[in-house]
N, C-alpha and C. Protein backbone atom coordinates (compact mmCIF):
# COMPACT_ATOMS: atom_id res chain seq x y z
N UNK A 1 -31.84 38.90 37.41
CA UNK A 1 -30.82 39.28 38.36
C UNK A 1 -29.59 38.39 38.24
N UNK A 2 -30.10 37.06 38.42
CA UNK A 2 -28.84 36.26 38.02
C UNK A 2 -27.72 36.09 36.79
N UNK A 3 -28.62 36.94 35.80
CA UNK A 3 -28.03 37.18 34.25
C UNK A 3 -26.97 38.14 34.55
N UNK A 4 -27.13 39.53 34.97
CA UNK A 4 -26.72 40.58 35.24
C UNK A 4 -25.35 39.85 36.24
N UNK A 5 -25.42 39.12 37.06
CA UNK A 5 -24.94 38.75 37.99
C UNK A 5 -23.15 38.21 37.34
N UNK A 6 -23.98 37.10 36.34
CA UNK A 6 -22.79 36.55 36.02
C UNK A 6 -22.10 37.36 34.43
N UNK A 7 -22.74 38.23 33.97
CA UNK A 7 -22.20 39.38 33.09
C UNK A 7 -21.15 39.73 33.64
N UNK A 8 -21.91 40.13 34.95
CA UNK A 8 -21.03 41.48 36.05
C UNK A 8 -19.50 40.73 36.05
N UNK A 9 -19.62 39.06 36.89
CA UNK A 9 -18.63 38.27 37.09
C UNK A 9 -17.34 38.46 36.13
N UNK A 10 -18.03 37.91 34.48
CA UNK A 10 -17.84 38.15 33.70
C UNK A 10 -16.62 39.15 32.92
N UNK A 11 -17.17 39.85 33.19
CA UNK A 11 -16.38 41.48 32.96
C UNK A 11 -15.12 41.46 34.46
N UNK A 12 -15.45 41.13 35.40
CA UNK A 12 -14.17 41.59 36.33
C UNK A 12 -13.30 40.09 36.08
N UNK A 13 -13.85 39.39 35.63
CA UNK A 13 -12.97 38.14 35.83
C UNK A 13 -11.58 37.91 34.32
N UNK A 14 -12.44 38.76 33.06
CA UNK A 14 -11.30 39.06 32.14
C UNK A 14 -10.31 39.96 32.11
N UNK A 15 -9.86 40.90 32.96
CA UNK A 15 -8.43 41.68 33.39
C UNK A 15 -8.21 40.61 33.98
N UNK A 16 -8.13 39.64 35.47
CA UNK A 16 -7.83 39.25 35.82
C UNK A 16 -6.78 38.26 35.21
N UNK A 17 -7.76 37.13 34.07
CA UNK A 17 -7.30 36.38 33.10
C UNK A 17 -6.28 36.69 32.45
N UNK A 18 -6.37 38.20 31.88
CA UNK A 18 -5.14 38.59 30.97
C UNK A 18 -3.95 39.33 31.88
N UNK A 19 -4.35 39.70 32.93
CA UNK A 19 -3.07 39.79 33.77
C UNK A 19 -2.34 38.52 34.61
N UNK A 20 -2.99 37.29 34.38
CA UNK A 20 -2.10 36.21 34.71
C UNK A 20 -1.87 35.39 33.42
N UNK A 21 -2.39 36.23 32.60
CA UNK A 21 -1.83 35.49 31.22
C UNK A 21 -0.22 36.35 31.03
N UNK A 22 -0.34 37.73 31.50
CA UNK A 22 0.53 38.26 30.84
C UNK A 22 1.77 38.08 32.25
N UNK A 23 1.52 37.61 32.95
CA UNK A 23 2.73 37.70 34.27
C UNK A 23 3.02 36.07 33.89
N UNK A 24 2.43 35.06 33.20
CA UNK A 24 3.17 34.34 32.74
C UNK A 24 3.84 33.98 31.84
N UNK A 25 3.60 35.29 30.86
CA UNK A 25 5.01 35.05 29.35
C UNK A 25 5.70 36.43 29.67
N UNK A 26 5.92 36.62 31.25
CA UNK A 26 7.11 38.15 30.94
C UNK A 26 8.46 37.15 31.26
N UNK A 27 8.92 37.38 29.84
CA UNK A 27 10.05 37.28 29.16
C UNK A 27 11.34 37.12 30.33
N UNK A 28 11.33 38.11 31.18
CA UNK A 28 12.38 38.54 31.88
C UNK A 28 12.36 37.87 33.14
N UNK A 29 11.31 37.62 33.59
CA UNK A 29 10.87 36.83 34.93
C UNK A 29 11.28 35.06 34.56
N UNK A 30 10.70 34.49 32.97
CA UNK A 30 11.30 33.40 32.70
C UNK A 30 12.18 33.17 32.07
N UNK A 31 13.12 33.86 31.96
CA UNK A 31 14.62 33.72 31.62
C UNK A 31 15.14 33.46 32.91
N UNK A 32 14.72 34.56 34.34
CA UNK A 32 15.03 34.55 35.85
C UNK A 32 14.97 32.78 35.92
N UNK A 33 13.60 32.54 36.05
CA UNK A 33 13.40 31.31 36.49
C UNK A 33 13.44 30.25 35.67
N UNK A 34 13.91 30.44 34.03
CA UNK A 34 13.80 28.70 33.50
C UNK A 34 15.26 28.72 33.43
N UNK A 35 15.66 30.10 32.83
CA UNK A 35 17.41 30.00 32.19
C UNK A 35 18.58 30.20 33.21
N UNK A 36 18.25 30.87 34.40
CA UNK A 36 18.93 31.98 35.11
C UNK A 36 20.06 30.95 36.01
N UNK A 37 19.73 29.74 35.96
CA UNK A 37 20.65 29.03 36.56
C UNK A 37 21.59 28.43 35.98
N UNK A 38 21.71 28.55 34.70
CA UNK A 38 23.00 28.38 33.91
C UNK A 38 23.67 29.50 33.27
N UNK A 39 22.64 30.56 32.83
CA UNK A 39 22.74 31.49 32.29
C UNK A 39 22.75 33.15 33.06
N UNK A 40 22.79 33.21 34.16
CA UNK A 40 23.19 33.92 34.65
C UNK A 40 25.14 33.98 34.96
N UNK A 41 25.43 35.28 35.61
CA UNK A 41 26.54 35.41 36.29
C UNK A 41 26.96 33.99 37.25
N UNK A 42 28.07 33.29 37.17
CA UNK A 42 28.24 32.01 37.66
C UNK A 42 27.77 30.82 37.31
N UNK A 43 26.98 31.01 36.32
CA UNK A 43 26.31 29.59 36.13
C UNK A 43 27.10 28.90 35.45
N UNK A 44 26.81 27.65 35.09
CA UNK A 44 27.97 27.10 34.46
C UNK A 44 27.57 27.30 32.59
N UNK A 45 26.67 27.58 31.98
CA UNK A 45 26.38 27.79 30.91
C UNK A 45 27.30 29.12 30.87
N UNK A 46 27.16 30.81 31.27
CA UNK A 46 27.62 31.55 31.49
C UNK A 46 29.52 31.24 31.46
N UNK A 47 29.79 30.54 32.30
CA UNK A 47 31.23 29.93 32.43
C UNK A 47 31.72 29.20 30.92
N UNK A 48 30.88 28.19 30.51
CA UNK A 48 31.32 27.72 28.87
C UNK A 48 31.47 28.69 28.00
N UNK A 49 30.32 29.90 27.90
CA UNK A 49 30.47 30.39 27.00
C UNK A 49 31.92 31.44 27.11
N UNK A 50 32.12 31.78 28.49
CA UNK A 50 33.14 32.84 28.12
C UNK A 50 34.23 32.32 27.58
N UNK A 51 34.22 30.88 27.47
CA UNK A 51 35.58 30.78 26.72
C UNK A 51 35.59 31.18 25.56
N UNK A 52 34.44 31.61 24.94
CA UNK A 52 34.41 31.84 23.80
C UNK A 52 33.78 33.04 22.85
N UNK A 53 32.98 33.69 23.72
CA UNK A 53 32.33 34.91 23.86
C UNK A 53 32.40 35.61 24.78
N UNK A 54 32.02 37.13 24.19
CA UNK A 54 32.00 37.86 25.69
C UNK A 54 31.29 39.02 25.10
N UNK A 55 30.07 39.67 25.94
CA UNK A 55 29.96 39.08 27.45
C UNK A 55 29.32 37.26 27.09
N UNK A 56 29.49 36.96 28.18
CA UNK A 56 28.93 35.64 28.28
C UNK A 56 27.34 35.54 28.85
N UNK A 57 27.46 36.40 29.76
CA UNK A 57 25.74 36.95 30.11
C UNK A 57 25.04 36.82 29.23
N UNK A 58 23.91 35.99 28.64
CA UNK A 58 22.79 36.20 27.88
C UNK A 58 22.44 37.33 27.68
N UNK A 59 22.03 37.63 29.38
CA UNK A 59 21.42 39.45 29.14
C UNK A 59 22.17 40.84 28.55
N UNK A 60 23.60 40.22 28.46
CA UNK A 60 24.39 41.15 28.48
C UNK A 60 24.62 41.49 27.11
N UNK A 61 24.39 40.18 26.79
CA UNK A 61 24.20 40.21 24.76
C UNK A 61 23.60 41.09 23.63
N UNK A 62 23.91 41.65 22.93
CA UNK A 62 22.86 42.94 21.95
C UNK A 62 23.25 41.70 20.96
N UNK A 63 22.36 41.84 20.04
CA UNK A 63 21.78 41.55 18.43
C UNK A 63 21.43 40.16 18.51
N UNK A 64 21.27 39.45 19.77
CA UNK A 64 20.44 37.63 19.69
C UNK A 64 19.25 37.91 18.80
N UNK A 65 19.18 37.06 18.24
CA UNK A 65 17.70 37.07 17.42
C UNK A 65 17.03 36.26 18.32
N UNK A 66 16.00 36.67 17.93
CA UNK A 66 14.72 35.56 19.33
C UNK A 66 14.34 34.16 17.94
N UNK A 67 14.29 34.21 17.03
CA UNK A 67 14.47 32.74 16.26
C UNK A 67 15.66 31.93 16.88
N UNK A 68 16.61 32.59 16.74
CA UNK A 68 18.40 31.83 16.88
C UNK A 68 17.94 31.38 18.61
N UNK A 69 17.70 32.21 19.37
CA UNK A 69 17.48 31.82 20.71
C UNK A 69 16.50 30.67 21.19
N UNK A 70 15.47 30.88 20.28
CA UNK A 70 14.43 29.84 20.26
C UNK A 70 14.99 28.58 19.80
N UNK A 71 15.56 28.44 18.20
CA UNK A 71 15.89 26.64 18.06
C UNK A 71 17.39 26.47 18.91
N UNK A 72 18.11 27.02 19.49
CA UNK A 72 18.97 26.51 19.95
C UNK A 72 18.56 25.79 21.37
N UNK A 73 17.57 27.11 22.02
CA UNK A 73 17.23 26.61 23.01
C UNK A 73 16.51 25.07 23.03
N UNK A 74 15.78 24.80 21.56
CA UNK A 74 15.02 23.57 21.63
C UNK A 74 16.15 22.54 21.11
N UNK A 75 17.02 22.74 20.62
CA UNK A 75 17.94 21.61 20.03
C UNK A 75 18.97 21.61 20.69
N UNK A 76 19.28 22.24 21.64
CA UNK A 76 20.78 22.14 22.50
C UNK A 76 22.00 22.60 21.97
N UNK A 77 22.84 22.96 22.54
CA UNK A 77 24.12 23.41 22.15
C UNK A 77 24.98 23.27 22.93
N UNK A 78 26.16 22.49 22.30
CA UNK A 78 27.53 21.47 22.96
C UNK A 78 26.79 20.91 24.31
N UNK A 79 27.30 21.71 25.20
CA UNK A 79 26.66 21.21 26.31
C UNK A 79 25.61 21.38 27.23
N UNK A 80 24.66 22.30 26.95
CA UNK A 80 23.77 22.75 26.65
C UNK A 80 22.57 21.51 26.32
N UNK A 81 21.48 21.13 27.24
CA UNK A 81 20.83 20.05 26.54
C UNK A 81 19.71 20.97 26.33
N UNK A 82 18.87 20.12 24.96
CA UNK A 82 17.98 20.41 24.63
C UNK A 82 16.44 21.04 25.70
N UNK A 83 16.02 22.33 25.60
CA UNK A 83 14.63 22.32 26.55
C UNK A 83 13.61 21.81 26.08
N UNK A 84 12.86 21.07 26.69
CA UNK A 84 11.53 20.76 25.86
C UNK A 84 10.12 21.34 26.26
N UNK A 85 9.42 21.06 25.12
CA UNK A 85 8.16 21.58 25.49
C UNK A 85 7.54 21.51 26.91
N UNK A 86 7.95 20.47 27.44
CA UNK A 86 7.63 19.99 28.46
C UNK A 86 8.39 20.56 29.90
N UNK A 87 9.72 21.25 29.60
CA UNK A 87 10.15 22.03 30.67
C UNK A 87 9.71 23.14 30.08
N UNK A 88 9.68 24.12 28.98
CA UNK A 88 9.28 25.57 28.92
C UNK A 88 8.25 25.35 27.81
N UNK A 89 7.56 26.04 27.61
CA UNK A 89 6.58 25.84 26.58
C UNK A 89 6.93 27.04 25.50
N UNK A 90 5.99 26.85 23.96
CA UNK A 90 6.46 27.19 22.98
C UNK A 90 6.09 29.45 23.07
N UNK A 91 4.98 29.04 24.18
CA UNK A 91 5.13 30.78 24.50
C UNK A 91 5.56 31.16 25.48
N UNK A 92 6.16 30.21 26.00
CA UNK A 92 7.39 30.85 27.36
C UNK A 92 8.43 31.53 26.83
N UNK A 93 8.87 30.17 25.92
CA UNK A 93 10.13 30.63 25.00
C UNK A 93 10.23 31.34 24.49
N UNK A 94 8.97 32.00 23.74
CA UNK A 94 8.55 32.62 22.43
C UNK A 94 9.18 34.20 23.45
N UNK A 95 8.90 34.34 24.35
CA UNK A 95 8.31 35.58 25.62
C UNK A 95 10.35 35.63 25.75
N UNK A 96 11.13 34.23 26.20
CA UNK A 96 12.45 34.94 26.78
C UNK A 96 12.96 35.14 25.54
N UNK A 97 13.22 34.74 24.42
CA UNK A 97 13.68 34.59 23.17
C UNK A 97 13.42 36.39 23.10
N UNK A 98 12.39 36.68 22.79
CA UNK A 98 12.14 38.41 23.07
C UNK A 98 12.56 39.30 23.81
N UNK A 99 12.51 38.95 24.94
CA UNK A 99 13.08 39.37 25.83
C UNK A 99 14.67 39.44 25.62
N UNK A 100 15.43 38.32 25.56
CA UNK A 100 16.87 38.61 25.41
C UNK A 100 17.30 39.47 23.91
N UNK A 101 16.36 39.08 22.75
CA UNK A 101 16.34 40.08 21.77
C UNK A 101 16.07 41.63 21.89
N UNK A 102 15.66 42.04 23.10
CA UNK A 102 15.53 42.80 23.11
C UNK A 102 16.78 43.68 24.24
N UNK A 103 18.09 43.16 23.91
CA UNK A 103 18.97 43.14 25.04
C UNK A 103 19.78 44.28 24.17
N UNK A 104 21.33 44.45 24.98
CA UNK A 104 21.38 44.19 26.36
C UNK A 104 20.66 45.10 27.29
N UNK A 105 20.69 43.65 28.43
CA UNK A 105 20.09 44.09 29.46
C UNK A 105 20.78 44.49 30.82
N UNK A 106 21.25 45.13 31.57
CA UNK A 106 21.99 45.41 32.82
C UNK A 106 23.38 45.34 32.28
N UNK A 107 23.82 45.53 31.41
CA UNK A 107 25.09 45.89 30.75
C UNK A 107 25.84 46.96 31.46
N UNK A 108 27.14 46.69 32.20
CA UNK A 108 28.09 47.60 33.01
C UNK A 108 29.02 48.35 31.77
């Protein structure tokens, strides 16, 4: 009975696993919450870049490669400091890097 028991466990406890595996690399939720405060509308990342691009929106961007997004994000750019493993991890990144590659996103 107790075999059966923890089979049973078992089996309901792996959806669970892979649905908090997968609500923690959606792409779009951690761009919201690692990037979204520089890189959103107003941020001051958003603000540097329009001097020089446009749109300046990350999301707003078509053809980012999720490589190019990935080492910049780990090596920094102008002012822009480096993220580290230690603020986003290598499949957080891996997840917004995709995500913005897969842009634009909310484009007016």
């Amino acid at each position: 009975m107790s075999r059966a028991l923890l089979i049973a466990a078992a089996l309901l406890a792996a959806p669970l696993a892979a649905s908090a595996q997968s609500a923690a690399l959606d792409g779009q939720a951690l761009f919201h919450a690692k990037c979204g405060m520089c890189h959103e509308a107003g941020g001051m990342g958003t603000g540097l870049l329009a001097r020089r691009i446009q749109p300046a929106e990350l999301e707003k961007r078509a053809k980012l490669q999720p490589d190019y997004v990935f080492q910049y994000a780990r090596r920094g750019l102008g002012n822009m400091p480096p993220i580290t493993p230690g603020d986003v991890s290598d499949s957080q990144l891996k997840a917004i890097a995709a995500y913005l590659a897969a842009g634009p996103h909310g484009a007016k």
